[in-house]
N, C-alpha and C. Protein backbone atom coordinates (compact mmCIF):
# COMPACT_ATOMS: atom_id res chain seq x y z
N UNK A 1 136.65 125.32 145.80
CA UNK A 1 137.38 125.58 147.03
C UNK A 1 136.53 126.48 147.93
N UNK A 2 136.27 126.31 149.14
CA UNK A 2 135.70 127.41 150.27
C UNK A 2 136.18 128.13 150.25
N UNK A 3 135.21 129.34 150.60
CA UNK A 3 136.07 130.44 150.53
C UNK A 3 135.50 131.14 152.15
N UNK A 4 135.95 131.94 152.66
CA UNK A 4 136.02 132.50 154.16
C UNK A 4 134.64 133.51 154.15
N UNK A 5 134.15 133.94 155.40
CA UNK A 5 133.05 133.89 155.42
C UNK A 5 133.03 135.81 155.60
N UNK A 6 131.87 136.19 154.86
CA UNK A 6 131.35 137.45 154.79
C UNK A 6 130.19 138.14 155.31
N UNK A 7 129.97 139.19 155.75
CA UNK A 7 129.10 139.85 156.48
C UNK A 7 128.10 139.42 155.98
N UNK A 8 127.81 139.26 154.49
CA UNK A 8 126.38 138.94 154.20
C UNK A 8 125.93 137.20 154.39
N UNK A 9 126.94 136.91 155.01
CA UNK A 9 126.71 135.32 155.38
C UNK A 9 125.64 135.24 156.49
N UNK A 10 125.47 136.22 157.38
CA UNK A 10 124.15 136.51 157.80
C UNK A 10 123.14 136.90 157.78
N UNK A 11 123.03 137.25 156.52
CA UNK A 11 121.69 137.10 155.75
C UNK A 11 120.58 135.97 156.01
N UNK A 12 119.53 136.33 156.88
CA UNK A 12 118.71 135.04 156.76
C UNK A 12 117.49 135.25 156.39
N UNK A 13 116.49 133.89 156.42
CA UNK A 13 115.10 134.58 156.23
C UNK A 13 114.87 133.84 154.64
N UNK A 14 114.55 134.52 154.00
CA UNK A 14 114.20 133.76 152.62
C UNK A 14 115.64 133.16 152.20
N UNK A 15 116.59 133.87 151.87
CA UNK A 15 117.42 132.79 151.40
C UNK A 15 118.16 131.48 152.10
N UNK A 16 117.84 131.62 153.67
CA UNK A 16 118.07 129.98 154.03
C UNK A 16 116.90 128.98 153.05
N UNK A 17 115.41 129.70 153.14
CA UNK A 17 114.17 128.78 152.20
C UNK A 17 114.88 128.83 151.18
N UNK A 18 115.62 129.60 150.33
CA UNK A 18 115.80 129.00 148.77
C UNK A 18 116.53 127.88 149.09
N UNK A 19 117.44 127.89 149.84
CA UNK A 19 118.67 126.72 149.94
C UNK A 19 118.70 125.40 150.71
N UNK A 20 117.00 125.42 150.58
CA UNK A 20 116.54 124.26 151.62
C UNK A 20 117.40 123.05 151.01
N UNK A 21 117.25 122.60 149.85
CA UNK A 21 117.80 121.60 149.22
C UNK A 21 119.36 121.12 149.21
N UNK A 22 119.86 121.57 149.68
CA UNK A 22 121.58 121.49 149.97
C UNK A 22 121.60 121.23 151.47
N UNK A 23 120.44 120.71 152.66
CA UNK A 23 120.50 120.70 153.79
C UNK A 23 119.47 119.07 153.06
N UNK A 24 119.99 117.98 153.92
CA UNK A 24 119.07 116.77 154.29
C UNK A 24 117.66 116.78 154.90
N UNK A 25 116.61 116.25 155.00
CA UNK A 25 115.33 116.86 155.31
C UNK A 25 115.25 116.91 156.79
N UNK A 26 115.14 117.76 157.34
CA UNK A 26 115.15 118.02 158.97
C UNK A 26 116.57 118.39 159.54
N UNK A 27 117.21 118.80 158.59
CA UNK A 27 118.37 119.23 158.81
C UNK A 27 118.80 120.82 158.78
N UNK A 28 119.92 121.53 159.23
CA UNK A 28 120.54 122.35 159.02
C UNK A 28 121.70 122.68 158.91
N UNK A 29 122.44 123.06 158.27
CA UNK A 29 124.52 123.14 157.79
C UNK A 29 124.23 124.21 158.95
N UNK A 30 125.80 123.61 159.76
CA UNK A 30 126.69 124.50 160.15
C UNK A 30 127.98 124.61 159.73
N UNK A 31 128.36 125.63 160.19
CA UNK A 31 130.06 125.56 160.08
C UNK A 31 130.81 126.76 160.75
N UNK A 32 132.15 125.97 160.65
CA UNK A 32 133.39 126.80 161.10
C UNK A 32 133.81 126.98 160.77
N UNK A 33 134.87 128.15 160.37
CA UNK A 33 135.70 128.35 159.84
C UNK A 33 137.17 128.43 160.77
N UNK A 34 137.15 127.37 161.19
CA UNK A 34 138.42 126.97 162.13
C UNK A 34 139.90 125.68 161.23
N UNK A 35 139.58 125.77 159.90
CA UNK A 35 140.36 125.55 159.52
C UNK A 35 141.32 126.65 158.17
N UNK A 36 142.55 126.22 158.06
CA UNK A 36 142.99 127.36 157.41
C UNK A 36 142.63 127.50 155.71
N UNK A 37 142.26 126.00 155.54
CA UNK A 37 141.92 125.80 153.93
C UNK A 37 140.37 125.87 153.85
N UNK A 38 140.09 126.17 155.40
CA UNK A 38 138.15 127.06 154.69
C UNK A 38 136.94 126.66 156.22
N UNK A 39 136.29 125.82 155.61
CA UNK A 39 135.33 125.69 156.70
C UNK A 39 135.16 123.71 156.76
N UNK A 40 134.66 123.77 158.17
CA UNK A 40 134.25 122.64 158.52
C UNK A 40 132.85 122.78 158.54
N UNK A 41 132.04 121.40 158.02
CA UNK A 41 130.63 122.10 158.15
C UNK A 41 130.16 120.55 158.30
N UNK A 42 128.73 120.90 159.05
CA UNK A 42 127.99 119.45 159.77
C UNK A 42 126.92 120.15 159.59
N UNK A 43 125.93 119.19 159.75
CA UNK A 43 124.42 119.29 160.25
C UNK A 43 124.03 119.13 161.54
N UNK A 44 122.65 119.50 161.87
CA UNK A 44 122.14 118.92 163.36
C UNK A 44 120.67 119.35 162.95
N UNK A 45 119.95 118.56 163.66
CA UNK A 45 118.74 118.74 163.75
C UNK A 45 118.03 119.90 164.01
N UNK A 46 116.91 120.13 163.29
CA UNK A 46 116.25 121.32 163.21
C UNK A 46 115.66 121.68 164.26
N UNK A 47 114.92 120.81 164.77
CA UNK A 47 114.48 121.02 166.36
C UNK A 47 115.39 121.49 167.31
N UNK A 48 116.72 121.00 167.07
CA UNK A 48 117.88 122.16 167.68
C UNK A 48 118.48 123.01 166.83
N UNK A 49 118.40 123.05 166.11
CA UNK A 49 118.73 124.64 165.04
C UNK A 49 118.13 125.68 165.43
N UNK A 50 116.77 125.67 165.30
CA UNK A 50 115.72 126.43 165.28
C UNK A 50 116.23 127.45 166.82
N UNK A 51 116.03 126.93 167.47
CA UNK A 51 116.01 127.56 169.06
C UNK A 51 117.41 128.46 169.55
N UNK A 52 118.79 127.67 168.59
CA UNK A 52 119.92 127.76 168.50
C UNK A 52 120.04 129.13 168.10
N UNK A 53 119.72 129.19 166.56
CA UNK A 53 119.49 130.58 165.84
C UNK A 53 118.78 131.49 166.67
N UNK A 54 117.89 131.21 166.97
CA UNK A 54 116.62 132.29 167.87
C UNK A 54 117.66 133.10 168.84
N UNK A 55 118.06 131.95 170.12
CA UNK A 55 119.07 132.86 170.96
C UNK A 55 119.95 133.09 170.42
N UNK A 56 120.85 133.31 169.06
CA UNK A 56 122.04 133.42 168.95
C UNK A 56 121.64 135.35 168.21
N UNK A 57 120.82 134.55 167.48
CA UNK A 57 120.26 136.39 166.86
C UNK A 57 119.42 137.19 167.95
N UNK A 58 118.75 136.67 168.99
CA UNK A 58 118.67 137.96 169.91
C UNK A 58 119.66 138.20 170.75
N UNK A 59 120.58 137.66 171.37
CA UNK A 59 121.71 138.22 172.08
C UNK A 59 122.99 138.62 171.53
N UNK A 60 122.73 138.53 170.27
CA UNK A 60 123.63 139.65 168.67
C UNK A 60 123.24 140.60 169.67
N UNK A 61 121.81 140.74 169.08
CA UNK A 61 121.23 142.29 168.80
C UNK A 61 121.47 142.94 170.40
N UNK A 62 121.06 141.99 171.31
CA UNK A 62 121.18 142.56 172.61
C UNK A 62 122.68 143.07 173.15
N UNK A 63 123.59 142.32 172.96
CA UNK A 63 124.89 142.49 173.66
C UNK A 63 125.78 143.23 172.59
N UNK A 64 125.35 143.69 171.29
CA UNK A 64 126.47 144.39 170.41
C UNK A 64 125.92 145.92 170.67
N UNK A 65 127.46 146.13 171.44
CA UNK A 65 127.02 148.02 171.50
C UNK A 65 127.91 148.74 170.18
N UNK A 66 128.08 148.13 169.60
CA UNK A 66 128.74 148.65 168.05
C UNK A 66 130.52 147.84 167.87
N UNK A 67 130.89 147.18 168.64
CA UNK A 67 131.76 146.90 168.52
C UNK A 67 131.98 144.96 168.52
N UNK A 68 130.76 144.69 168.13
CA UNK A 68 130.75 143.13 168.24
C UNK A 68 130.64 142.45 169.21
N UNK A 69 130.21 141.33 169.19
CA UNK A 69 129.95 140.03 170.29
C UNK A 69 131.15 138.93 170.37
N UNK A 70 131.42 138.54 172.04
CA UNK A 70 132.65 137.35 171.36
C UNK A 70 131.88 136.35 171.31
N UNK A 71 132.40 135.81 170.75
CA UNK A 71 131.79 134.25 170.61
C UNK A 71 131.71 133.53 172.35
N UNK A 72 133.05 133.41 172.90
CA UNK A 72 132.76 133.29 174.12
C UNK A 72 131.54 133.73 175.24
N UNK A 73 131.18 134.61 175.17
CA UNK A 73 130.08 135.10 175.86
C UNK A 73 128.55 134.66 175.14
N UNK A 74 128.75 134.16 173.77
CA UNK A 74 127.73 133.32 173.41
C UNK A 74 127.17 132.31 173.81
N UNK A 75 128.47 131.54 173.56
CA UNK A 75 128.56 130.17 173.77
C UNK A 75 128.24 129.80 175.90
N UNK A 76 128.47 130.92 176.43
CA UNK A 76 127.92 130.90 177.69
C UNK A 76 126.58 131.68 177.97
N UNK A 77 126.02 132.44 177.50
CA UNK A 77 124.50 132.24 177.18
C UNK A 77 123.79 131.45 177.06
N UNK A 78 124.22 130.59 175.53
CA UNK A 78 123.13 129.70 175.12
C UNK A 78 123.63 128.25 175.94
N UNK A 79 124.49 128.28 176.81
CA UNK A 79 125.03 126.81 177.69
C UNK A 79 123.98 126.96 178.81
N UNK A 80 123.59 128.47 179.45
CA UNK A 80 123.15 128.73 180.27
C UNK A 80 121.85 128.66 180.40
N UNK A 81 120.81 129.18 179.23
CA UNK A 81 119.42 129.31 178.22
C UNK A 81 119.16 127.60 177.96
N UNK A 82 120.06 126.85 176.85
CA UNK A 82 119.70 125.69 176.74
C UNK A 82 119.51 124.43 177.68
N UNK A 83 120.75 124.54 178.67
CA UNK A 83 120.39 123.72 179.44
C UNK A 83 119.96 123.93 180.86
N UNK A 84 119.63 125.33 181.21
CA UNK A 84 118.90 125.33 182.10
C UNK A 84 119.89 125.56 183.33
N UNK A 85 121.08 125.82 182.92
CA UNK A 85 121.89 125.98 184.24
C UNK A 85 122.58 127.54 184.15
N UNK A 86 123.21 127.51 185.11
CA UNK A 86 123.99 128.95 185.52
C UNK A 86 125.32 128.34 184.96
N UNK A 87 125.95 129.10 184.14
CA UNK A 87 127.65 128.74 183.57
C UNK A 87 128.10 129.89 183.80
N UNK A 88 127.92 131.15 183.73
CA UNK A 88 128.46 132.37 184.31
C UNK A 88 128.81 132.60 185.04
C-alpha cells in the first residue's frame, strides 16, 4: 500500500542513481499525492525532468523564507521559465 510522502522524499542526488531501475530507460516517476488512498504516479521524459527539477530546486531555495513555497507560485514560475512567456 502507498504510503504519504515525507520530508526525506527530497532527498536527491545518489539515491535517485540507486533507483534508476524502477524508472523505464529515459524516464523519470512522478507523483501526486492527490489521492486519498496514496499517490498517483507517471513518468515523463528525462529531457524534461531534468530542467523541471533544476527550476523547481532553485526557486525552493530562492522563494522559502522559512515558511515554505506554494505550489501555486511554482507552477507559475516554471509556466513562465519553460515556455518562455509571462503568466504572472
Amino acid at each position: 500500500m502507498p504510503t504519504k510522502s515525507t520530508s526525506t522524499d527530497w532527498i536527491v542526488g545518489e539515491a535517485i542513481m540507486k533507483n534508476d531501475e524502477i524508472h523505464p530507460p529515459g524516464r523519470r516517476r512522478l507523483r501526486s499525492a492527490v489521492r486519498d488512498d496514496g499517490y498517483e504516479v507517471w513518468t515523463i521524459d528525462i529531457k524534461q525532468y531534468e530542467p523541471l527539477r533544476k527550476l523547481i530546486l532553485e526557486n525552493v531555495k530562492e522563494l522559502d523564507k522559512g515558511d515554505g513555497v506554494f505550489l501555486q507560485d511554482l507552477i507559475m514560475i516554471a509556466e513562465d521559465e519553460l515556455t518562455g512567456t509571462q503568466c504572472s
